[in-house]
Each structure stands twice: as structure tokens, then as C-alpha cells.
Protein backbone atom coordinates (compact mmCIF):
# COMPACT_ATOMS: atom_id res chain seq x y z
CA UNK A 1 22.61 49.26 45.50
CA UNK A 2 23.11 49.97 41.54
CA UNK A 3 25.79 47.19 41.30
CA UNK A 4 23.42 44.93 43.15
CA UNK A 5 20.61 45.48 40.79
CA UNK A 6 23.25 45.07 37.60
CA UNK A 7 25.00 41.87 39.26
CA UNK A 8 20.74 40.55 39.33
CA UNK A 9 19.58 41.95 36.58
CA UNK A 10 22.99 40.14 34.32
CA UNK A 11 22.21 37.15 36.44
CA UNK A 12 19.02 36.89 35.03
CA UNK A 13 19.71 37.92 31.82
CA UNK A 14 22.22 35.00 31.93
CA UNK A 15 19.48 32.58 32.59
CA UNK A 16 17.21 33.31 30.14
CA UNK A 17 19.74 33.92 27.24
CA UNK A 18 20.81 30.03 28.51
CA UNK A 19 17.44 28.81 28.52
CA UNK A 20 16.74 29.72 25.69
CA UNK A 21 20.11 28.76 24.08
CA UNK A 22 18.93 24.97 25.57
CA UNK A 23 15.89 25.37 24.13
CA UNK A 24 16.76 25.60 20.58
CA UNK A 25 19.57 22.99 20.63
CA UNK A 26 16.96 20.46 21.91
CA UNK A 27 14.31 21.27 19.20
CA UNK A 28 17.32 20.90 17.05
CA UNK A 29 18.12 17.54 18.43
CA UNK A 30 14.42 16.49 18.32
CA UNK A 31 14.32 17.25 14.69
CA UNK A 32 17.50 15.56 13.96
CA UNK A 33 15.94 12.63 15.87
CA UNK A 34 12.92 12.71 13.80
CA UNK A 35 14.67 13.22 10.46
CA UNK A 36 17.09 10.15 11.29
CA UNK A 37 13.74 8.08 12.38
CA UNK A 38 12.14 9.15 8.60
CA UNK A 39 15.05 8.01 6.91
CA UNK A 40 15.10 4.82 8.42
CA UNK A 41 11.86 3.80 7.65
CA UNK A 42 12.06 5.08 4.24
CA UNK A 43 14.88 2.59 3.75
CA UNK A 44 13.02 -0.13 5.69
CA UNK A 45 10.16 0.15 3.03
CA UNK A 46 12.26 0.89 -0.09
CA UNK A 47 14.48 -2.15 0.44
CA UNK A 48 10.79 -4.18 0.92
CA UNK A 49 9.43 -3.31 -1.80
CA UNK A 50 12.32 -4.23 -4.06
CA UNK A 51 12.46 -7.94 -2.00
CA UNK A 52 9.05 -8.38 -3.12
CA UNK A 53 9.48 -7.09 -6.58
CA UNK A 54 12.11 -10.08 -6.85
CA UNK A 55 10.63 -12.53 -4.94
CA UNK A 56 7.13 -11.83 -7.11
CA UNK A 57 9.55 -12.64 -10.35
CA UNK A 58 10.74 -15.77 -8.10
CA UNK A 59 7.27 -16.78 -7.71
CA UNK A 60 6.19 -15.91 -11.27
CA UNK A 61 9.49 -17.32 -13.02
CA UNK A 62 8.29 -21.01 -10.80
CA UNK A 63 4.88 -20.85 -11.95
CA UNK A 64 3.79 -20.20 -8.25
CA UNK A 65 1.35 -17.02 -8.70
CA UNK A 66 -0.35 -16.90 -5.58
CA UNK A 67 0.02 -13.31 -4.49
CA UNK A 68 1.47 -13.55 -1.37
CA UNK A 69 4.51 -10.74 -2.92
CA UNK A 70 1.80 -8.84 -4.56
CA UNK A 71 0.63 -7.54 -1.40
CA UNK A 72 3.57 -7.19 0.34
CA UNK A 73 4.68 -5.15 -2.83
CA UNK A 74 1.27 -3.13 -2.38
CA UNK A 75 1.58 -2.77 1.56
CA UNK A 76 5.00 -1.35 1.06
CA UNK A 77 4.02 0.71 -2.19
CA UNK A 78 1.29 2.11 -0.19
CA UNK A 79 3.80 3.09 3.03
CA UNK A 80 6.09 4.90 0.71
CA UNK A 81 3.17 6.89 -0.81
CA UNK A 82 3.02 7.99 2.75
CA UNK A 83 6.95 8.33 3.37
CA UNK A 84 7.90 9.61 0.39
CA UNK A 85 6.90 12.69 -2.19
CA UNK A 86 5.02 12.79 -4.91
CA UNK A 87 7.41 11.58 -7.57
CA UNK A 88 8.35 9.20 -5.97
CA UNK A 89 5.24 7.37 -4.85
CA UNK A 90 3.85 7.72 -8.35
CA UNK A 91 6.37 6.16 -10.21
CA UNK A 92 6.93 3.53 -7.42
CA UNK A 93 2.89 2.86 -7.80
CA UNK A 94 3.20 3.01 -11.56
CA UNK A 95 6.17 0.03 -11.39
CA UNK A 96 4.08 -2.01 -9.47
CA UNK A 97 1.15 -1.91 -12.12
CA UNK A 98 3.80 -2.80 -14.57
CA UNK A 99 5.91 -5.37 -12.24
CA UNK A 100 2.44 -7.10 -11.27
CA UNK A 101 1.28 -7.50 -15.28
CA UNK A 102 4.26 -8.91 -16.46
CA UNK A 103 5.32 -11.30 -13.89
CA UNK A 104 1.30 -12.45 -14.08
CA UNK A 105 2.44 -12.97 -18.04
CA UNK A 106 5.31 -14.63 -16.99
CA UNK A 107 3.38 -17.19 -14.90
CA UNK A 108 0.96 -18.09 -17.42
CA UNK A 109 3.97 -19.25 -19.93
CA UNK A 110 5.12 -15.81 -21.58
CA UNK A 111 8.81 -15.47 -21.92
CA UNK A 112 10.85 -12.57 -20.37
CA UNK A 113 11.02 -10.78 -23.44
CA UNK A 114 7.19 -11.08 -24.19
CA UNK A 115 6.44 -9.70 -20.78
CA UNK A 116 8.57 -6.65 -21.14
CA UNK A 117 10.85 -7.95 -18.12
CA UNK A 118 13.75 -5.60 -20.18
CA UNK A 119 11.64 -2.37 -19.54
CA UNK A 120 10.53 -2.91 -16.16
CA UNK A 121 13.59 -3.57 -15.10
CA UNK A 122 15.00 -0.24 -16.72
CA UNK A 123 11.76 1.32 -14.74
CA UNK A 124 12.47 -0.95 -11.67
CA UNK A 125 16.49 0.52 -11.71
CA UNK A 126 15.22 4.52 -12.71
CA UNK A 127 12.52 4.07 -9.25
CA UNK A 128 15.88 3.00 -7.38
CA UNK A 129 17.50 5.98 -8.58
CA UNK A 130 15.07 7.99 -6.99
CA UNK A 131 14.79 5.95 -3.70
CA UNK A 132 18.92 6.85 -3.30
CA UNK A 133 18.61 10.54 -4.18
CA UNK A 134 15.13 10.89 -1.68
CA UNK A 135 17.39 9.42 0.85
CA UNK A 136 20.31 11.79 0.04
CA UNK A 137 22.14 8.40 -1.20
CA UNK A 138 24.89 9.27 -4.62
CA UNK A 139 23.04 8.61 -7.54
CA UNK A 140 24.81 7.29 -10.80
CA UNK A 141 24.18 9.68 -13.66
């Protein structure tokens, strides 16, 4: 009767040490999933809102200002600020203050260098810095 009752009792012990061994790996696996799933849509958004920072110079460098990039630049700014940290929504909103006033210069006649094109690009290149390093991407130094 004892070996019976340590034969069951190992049996069950068995189970639940399995169990619960399963249930950890698939948490595991559902956070993987869900890290992999924020990643890509950080990259869908990051690689929008650079599109529309160039296509917005496109538009401004034509003469064509009529928004359409501006809100695209905004929607996307606006899904990072909910992606991404703190740093790097607020510089990301900050570019697109800066991106937004000197293409509108740039539309009404200024030149490049008048609009500051030099410095927000410097800004638009530091902001992609940070969109590689939140995505675990090698940064230059």
C-alpha cells in the first residue's frame, strides 16, 4: 500500500510540476509574441513618419503646401507618443514643430539655408538615432 500511495502521490507531483512548467513557457511565448508585435509597429510608424517628413519637403521644395504630409506626420507622431517613451515622443513631437515651420518657409520662397533645413536635418538624423536604439537597432556613435 505505501508504494502505491508514493507511485500516486510522484504521479501527481509529476503533473503539476509539468503543468506548471507549460504554464510559464507559454506566458513566456505570449510575451515574446507581444514584444515582437510592439516592435513591429514601432517600426511601421517610425519609418512613416520619416516618409512624410520627406515627402512634406517634396511638397514644400514644389511649392505644393497643402498638408496632406502634415497630418500623416502628426497621425504617426501622435502613434509613437503612444508606442514609444518619453524621450522619444518628445523629441519626435518637437521635430515635427520644427520640420512643419521650415518646410512652410520653404514653400513660401525661403531657401534651405533660411529655413534652417541644415539643423533639422541634424535633429531629423539625432530622432533616428533614437528610433534604432528604442528598437534595440546599432546606433552610430
Amino acid at each position: 500500500m505505501g508504494s502505491v500511495v508514493v507511485g500516486v502521490a510522484g504521479t501527481l507531483l509529476g503533473v503539476l510540476i509539468g503543468g506548471a512548467l507549460q504554464q510559464m513557457q507559454a506566458s513566456r511565448n505570449r510575451r515574446w509574441q507581444q514584444e515582437d508585435a510592439l516592435s513591429a509597429a514601432k517600426q511601421n510608424t517610425y519609418s512613416e513618419y520619416l516618409r512624410s517628413i520627406s515627402a512634406s519637403y517634396g511638397q514644400a521644395k514644389s511649392g505644393q503646401r497643402n498638408r496632406s504630409e502634415d497630418g500623416r506626420l502628426h497621425a504617426a507622431t501622435a502613434e509613437i507618443e503612444i508606442l514609444a517613451g518619453k524621450e522619444v515622443s518628445r523629441d519626435a513631437r518637437k521635430l515635427v514643430e520644427w520640420v512643419i515651420e521650415a518646410h512652410s518657409m520653404i514653400a513660401d520662397g525661403a531657401s534651405d539655408k533660411e529655413a534652417g533645413v541644415a539643423e533639422v536635418n541634424r535633429d531629423r538624423y539625432a530622432v533616428i538615432e533614437l528610433f534604432k536604439a528604442d528598437l534595440g537597432l546599432k546606433t552610430h556613435p
